[in-house]
Protein backbone atom coordinates (compact mmCIF):
# COMPACT_ATOMS: atom_id res chain seq x y z
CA UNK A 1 102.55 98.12 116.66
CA UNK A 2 98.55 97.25 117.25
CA UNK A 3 98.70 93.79 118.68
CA UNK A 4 97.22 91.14 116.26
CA UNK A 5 93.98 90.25 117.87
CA UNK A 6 93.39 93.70 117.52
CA UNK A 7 93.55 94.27 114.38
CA UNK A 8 90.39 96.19 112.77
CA UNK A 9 90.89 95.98 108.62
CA UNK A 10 93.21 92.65 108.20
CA UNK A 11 93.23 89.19 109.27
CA UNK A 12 96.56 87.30 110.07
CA UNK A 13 97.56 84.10 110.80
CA UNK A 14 101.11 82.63 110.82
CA UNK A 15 102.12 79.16 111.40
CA UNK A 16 105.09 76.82 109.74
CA UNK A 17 107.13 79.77 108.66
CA UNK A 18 104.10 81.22 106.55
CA UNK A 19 102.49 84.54 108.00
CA UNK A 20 98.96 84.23 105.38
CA UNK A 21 97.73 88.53 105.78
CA UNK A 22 94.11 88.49 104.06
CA UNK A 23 92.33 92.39 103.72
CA UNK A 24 89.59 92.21 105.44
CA UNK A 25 86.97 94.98 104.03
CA UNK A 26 85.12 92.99 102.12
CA UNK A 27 81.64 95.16 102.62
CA UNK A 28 84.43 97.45 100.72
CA UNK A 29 85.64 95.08 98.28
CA UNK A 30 88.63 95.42 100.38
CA UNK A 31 89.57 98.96 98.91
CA UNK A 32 92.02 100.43 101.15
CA UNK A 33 91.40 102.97 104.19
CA UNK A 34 93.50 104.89 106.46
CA UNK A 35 93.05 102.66 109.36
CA UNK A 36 94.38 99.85 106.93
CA UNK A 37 97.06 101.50 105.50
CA UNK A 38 98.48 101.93 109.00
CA UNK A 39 98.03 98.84 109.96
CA UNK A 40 99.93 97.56 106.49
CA UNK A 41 102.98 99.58 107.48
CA UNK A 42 103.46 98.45 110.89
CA UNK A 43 102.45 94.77 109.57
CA UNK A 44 105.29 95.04 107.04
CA UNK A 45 107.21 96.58 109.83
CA UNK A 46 107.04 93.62 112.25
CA UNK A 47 107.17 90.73 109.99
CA UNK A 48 110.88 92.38 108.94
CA UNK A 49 112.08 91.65 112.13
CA UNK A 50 109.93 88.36 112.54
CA UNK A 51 112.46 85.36 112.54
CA UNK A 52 109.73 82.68 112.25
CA UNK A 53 108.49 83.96 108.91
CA UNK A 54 110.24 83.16 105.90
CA UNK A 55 107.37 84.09 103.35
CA UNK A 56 104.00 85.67 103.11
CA UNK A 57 100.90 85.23 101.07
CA UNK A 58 98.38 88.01 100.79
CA UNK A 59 94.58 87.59 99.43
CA UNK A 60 91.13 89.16 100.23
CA UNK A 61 88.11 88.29 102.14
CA UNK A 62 85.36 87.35 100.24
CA UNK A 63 85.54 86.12 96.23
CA UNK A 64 84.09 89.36 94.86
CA UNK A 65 87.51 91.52 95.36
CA UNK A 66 91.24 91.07 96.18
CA UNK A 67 91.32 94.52 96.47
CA UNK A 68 89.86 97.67 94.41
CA UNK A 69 92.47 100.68 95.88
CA UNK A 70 91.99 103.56 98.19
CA UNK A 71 88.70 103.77 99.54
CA UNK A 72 87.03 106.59 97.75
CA UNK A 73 84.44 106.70 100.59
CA UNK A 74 87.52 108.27 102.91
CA UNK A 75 87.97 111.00 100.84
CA UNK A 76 85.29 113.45 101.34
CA UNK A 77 83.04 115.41 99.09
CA UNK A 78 85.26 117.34 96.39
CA UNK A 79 82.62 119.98 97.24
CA UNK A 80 84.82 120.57 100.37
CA UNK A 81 88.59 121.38 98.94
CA UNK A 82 89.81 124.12 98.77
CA UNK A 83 89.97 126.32 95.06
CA UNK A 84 92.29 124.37 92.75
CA UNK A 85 93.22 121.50 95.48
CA UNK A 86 93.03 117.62 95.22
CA UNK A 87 92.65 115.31 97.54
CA UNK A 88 96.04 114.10 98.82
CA UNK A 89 97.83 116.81 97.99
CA UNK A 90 99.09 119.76 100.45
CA UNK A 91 101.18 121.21 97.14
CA UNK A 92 101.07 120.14 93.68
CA UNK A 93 104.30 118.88 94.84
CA UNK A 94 103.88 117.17 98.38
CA UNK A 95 101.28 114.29 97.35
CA UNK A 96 100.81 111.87 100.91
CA UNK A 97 100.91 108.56 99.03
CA UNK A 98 99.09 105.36 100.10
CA UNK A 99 102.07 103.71 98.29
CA UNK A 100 104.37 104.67 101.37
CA UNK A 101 102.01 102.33 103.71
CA UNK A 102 100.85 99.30 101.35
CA UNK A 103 103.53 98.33 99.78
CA UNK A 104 106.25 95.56 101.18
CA UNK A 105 109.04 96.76 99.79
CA UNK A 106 108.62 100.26 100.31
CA UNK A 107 108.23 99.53 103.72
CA UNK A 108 111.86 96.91 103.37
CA UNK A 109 110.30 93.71 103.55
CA UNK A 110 112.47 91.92 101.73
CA UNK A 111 110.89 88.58 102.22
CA UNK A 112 108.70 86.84 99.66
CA UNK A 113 105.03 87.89 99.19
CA UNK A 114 103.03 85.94 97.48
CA UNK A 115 99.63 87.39 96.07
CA UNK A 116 96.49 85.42 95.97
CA UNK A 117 94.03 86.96 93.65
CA UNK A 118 90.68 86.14 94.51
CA UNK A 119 88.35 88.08 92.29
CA UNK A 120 88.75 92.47 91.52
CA UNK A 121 92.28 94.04 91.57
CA UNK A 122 92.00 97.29 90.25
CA UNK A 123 92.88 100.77 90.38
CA UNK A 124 95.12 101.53 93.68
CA UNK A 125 94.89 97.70 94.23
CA UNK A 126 98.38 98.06 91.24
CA UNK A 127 100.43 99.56 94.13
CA UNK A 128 100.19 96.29 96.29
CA UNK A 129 100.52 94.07 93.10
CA UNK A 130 103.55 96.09 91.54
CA UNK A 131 105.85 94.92 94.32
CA UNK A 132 104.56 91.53 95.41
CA UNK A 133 107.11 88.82 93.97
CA UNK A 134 104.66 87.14 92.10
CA UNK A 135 101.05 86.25 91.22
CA UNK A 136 98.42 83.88 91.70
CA UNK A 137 94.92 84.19 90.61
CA UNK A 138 91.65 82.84 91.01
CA UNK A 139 89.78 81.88 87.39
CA UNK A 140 87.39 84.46 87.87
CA UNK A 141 90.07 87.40 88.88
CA UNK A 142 90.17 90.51 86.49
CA UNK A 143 92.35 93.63 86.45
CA UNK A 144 91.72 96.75 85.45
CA UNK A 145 92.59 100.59 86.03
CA UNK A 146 89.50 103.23 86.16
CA UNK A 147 91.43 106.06 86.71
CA UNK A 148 90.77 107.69 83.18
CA UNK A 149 87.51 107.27 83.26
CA UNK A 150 87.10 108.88 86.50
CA UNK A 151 89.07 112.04 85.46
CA UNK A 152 92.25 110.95 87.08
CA UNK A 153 95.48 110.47 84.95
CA UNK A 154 96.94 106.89 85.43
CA UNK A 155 100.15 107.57 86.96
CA UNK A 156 101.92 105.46 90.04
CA UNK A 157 99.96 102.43 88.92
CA UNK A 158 101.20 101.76 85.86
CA UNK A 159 104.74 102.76 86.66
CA UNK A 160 103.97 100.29 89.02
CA UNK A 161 103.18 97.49 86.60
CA UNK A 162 105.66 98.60 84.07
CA UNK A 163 107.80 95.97 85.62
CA UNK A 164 105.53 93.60 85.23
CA UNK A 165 104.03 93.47 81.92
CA UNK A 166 104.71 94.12 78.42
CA UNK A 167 104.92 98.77 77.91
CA UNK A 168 101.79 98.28 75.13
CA UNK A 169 99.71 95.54 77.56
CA UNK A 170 100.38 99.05 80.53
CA UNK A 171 99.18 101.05 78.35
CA UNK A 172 95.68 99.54 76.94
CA UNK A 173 94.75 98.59 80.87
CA UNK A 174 95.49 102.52 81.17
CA UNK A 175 93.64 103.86 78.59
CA UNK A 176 90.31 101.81 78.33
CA UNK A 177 90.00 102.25 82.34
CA UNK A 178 86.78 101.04 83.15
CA UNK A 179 85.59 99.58 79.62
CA UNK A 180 87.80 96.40 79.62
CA UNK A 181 88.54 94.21 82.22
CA UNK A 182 91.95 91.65 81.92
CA UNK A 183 91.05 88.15 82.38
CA UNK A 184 93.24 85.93 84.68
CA UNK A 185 94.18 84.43 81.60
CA UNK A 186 95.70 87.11 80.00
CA UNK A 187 96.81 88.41 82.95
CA UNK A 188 99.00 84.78 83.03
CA UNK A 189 99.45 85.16 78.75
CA UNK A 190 101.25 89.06 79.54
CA UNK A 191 103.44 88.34 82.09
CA UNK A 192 101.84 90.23 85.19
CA UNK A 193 100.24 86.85 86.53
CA UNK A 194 102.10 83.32 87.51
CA UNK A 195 99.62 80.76 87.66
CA UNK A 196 95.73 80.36 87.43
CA UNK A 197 93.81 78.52 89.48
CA UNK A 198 90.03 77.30 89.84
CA UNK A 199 89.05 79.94 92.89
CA UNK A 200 88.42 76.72 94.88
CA UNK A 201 92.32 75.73 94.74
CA UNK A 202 93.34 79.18 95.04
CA UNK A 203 94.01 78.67 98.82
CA UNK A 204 95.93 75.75 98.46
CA UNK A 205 98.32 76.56 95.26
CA UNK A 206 99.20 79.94 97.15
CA UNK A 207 99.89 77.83 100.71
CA UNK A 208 101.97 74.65 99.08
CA UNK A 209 104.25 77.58 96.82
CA UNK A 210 104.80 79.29 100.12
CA UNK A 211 105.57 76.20 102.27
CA UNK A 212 107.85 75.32 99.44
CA UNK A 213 109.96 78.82 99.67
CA UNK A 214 109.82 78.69 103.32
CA UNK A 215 111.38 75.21 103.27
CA UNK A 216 114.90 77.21 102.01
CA UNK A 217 116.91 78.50 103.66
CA UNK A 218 116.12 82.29 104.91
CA UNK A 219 119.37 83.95 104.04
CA UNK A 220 119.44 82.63 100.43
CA UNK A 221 116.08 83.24 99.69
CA UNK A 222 116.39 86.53 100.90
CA UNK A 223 119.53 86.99 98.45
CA UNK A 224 117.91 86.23 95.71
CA UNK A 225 115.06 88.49 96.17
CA UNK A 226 116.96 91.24 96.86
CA UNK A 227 119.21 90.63 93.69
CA UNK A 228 116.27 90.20 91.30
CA UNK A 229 114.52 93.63 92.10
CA UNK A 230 117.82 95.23 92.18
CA UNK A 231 118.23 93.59 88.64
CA UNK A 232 115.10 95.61 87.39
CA UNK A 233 116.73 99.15 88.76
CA UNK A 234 120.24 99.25 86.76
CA UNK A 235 121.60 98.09 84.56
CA UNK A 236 122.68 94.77 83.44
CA UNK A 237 126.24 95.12 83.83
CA UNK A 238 125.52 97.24 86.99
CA UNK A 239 123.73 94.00 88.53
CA UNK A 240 125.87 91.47 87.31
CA UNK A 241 128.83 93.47 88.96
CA UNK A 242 127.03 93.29 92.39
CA UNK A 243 125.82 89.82 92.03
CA UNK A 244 128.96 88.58 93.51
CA UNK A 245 128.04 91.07 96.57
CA UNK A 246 124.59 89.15 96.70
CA UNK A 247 125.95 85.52 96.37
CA UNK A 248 128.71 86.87 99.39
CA UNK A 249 126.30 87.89 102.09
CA UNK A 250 123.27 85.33 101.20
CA UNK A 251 125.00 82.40 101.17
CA UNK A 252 125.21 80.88 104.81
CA UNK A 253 127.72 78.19 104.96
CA UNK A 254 126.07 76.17 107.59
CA UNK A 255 122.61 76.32 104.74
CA UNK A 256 125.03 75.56 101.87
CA UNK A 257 126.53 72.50 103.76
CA UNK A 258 123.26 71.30 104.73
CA UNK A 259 122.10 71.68 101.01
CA UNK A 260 125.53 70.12 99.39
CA UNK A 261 124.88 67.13 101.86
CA UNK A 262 121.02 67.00 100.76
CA UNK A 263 122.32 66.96 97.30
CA UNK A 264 125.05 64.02 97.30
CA UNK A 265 122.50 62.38 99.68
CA UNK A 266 120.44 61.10 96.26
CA UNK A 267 117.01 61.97 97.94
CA UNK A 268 115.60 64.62 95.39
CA UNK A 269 112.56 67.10 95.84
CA UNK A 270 109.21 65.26 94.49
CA UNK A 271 109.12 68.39 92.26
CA UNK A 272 105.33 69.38 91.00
């Protein structure tokens, strides 16, 4: 695991049971290399086993880009390839996806990550967003997919996003690659986006919803996020038959007594 100070492509910083992981390429627009995509997996990696974070937020450097994908810049000249070959792929079969090493929950982090959008996702950027629990975005944020419009079908990012937006809403952001952008409003109207936020709160809506799920306790957190995403695999009788497994192991009864006791207490969150 490369120690923290020494990390080259990503900035971290972890303190009251937040870990805040910010990609730091902004001369890039924060696209994604292979020195970050290693560092990503063994990030994910150690903060599985780290005890001291309950939840993660995960922005950009900079206000032009939270991130625009794989870094087209590490791919070579297409000049180079072989007859018939594309980048990535040793087979038409055996494709070495970035997926494996950005995402969270590819890599079993099963904690909450929050994203904070802070200008361009697009593009690879989809694989990162498709399995972050949910959204927040900057005013000025906008999504969009060029892959059609640089000669590339569409393919893991909207299967991706499927999840997390309406099939037709997919579809368009597929289609018109590069020619439309989706506002962070729509982005909020569709589903794929929680909350918008002038870019200058940004930091702090992101930081007070992740102090708030850190506050929890670990264990039932955990539970729930584990049972959601499982809920969008099967299907609904499937997950309602193993949400009595879920409710078993994630319930700790030294949390639930605390939280019985802050209930009959009559001191109640100051909810926003």
């Amino acid at each position: 695991m490369t120690a923290m100070a020494d990390l080259e492509t990503l900035l971290y910083d972890e303190s009251d049971g937040v870990a805040w992981v910010t990609l730091n390429r902004p001369e890039s627009l924060n696209a994604f290399d292979p020195v970050m995509q290693r560092e990503l997996r063994e990030l994910w990696s150690m903060l599985r086993t780290n005890d001291d974070v309950r939840c993660i937020v995960l922005t950009g450097a900079g206000d032009k880009a939270f991130c625009t994908g794989l870094d087209r810049e590490g791919i070579g000249s297409f000049d180079d390839l072989p007859p018939g070959k594309l980048p990535g792929y040793n087979t038409p079969w055996d494709f070495d996806d970035p997926g494996r090493s950005v995402c969270p929950k590819t890599n079993q982090l099963w904690k909450p990550v929050i994203a904070a959008v802070n200008g361009m996702a697009c593009g690879g950027a989809f694989y990162i967003l498709g399995e972050v629990d949910f959204i927040i975005a900057a005013d000025h944020a906008t999504f969009f997919d060029p892959h059609v419009t640089y000669g590339m079908p569409a393919a893991f990012e909207p299967i991706f996003l499927l999840h997390k937006m309406p099939f037709q809403e997919v579809m368009r952001l597929s289609l018109l690659g590069a020619h439309e952008r989706m506002s962070a409003e729509r982005a909020r109207e569709v589903g794929l986006v929680s909350e918008v936020a002038p870019a200058a709160e940004l930091a702090a809506r992101a930081r007070w919803a992740a102090a708030a799920i850190a506050d929890q306790p670990a264990l039932a957190i955990q539970g729930t996020l584990r049972a959601l995403w499982m809920g969008l695999e099967v299907s609904r009788r499937q997950a309602l038959d193993h949400a009595f497994l879920f409710t078993n192991v994630g319930t700790d009864p030294a949390s639930l007594a605390e939280g019985q006791e802050r209930f009959t207490s009559g001191k109640r969150i100051e909810w926003r």
